[in-house]
C-alpha atoms as a PDB file:
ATOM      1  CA  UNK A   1     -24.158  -6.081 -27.336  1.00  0.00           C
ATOM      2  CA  UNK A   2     -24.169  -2.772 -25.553  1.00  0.00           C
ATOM      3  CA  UNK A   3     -23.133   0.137 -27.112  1.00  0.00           C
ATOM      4  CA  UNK A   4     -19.761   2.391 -24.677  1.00  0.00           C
ATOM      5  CA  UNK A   5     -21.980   5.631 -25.641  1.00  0.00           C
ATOM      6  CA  UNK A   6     -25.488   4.091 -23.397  1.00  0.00           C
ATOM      7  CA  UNK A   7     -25.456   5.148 -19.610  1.00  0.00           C
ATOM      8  CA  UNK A   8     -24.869   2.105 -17.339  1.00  0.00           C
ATOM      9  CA  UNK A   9     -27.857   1.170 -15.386  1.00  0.00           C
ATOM     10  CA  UNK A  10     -27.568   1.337 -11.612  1.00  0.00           C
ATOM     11  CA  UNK A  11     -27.903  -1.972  -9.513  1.00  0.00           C
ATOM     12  CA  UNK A  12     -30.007  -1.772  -7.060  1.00  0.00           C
ATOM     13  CA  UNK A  13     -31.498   1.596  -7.060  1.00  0.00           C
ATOM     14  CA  UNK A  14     -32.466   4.138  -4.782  1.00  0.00           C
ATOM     15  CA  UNK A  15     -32.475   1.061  -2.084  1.00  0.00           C
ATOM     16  CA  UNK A  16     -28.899   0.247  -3.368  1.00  0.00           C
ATOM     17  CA  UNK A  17     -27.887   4.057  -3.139  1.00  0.00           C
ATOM     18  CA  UNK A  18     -29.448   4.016   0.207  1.00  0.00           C
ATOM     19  CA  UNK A  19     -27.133   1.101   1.414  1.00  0.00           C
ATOM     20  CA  UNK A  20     -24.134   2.333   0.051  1.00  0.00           C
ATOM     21  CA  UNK A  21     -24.571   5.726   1.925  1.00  0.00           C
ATOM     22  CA  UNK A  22     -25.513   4.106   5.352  1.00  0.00           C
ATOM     23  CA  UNK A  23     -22.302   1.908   4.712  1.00  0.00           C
ATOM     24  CA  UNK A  24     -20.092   4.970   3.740  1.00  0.00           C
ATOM     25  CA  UNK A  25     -21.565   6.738   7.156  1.00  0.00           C
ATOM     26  CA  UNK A  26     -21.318   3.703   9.402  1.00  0.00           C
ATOM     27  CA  UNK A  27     -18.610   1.470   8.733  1.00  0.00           C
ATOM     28  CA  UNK A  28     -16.508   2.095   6.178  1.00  0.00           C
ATOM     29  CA  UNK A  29     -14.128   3.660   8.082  1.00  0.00           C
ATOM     30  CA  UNK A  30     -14.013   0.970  10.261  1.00  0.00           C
ATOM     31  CA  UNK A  31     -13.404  -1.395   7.282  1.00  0.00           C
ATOM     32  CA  UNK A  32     -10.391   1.045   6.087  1.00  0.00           C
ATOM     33  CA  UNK A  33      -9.270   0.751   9.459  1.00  0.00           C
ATOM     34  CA  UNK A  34      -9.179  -3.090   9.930  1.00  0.00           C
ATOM     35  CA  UNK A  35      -7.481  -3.401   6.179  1.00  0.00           C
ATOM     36  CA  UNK A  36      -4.696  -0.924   7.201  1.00  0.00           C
ATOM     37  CA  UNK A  37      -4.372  -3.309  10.622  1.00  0.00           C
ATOM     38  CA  UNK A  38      -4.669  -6.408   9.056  1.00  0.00           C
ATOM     39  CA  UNK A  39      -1.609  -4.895   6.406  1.00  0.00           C
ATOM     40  CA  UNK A  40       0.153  -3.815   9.407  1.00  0.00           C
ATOM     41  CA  UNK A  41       0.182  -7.307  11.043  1.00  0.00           C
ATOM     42  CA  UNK A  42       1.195  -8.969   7.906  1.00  0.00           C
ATOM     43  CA  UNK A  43       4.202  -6.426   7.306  1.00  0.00           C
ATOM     44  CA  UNK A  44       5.496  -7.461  11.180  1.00  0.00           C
ATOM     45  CA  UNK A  45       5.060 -10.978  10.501  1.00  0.00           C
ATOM     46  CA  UNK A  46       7.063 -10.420   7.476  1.00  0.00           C
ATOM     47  CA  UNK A  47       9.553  -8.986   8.955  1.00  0.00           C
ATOM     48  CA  UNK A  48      10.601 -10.549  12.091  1.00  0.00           C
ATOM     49  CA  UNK A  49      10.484 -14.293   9.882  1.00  0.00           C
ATOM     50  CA  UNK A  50      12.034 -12.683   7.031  1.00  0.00           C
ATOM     51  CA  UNK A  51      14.083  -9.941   8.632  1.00  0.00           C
ATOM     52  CA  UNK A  52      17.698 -11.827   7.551  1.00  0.00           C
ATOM     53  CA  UNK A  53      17.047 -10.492   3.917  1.00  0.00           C
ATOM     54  CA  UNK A  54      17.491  -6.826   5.192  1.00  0.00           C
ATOM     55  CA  UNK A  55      20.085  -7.788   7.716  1.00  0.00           C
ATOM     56  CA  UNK A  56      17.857  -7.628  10.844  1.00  0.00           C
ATOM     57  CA  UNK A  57      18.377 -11.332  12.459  1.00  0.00           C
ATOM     58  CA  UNK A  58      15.350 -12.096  14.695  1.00  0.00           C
ATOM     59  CA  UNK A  59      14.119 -15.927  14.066  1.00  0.00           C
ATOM     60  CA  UNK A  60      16.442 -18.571  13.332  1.00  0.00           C
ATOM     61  CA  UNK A  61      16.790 -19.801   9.902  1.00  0.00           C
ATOM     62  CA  UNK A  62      15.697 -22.853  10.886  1.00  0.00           C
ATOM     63  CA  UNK A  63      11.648 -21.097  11.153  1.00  0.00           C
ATOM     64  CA  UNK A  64      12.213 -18.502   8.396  1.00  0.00           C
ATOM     65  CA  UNK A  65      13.009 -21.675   5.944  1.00  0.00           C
ATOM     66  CA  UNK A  66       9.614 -23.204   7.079  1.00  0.00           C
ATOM     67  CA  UNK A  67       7.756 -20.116   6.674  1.00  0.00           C
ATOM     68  CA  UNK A  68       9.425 -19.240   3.384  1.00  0.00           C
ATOM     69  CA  UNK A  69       6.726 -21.005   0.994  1.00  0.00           C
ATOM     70  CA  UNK A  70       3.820 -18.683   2.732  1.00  0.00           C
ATOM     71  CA  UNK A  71       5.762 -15.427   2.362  1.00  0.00           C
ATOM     72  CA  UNK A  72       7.348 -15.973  -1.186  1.00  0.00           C
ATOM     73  CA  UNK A  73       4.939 -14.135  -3.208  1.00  0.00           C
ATOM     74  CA  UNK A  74       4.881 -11.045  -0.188  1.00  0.00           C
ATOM     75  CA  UNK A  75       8.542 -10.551  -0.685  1.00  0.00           C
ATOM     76  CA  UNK A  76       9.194  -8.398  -3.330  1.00  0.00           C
ATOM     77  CA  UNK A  77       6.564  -5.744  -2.573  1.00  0.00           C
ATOM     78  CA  UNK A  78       7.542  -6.382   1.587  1.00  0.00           C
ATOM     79  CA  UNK A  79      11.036  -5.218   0.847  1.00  0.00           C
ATOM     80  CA  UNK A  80      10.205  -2.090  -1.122  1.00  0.00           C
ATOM     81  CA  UNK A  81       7.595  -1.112   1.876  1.00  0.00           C
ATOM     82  CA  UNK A  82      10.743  -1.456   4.037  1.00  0.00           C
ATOM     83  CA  UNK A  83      13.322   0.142   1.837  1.00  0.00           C
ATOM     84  CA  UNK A  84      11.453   2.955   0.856  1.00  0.00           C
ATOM     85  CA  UNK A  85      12.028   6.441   2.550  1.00  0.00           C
ATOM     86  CA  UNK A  86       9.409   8.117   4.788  1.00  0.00           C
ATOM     87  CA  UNK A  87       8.717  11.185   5.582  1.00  0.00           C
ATOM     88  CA  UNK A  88       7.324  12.879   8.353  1.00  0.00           C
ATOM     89  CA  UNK A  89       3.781  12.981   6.536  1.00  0.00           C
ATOM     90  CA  UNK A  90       3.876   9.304   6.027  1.00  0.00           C
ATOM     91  CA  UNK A  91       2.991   9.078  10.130  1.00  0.00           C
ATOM     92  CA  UNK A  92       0.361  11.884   9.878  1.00  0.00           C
ATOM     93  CA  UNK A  93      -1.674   9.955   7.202  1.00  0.00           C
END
């Protein structure tokens, strides 16, 4: 069993450090950008099918029932997103 006081090896090595820098210098912003898209998306989606829970009726109930089972778990952290209030550095970031 390893002992919490012995340094942790490093996977991979100098190749592995290597790769993680060319990553950091080629495409992780790219990757950060496509996450906060993809979240961005998702939050829309969210709220023009589930927009009658905040008072903003866009879909009929009829399409925001079928959806419901798909968005269920999303809810409670969607409506916080929503609810919460922004600032003007919020849009700068």
């Amino acid at each position: 069993m390893a002992d919490a006081s012995e340094p942790k090896k490093r996977r991979g090595g100098v190749l592995g450090v290597f790769r993680d820098i060319v990553y950091g210098m080629s495409s992780h912003e790219m990757a950060r950008h496509a996450v906060r898209t993809r979240a961005s998306m998702e939050h829309l989606f969210i709220l023009i099918t589930m927009g009658d829970l905040l008072g903003i009726p866009i879909l009929p109930p009829y399409y925001a029932l079928r959806l419901l089972p798909y968005v269920t778990p999303q809810i409670a952290s969607w409506k916080r997103r929503m609810l919460r209030e922004r600032d003007v550095t919020d849009v700068l970031g």
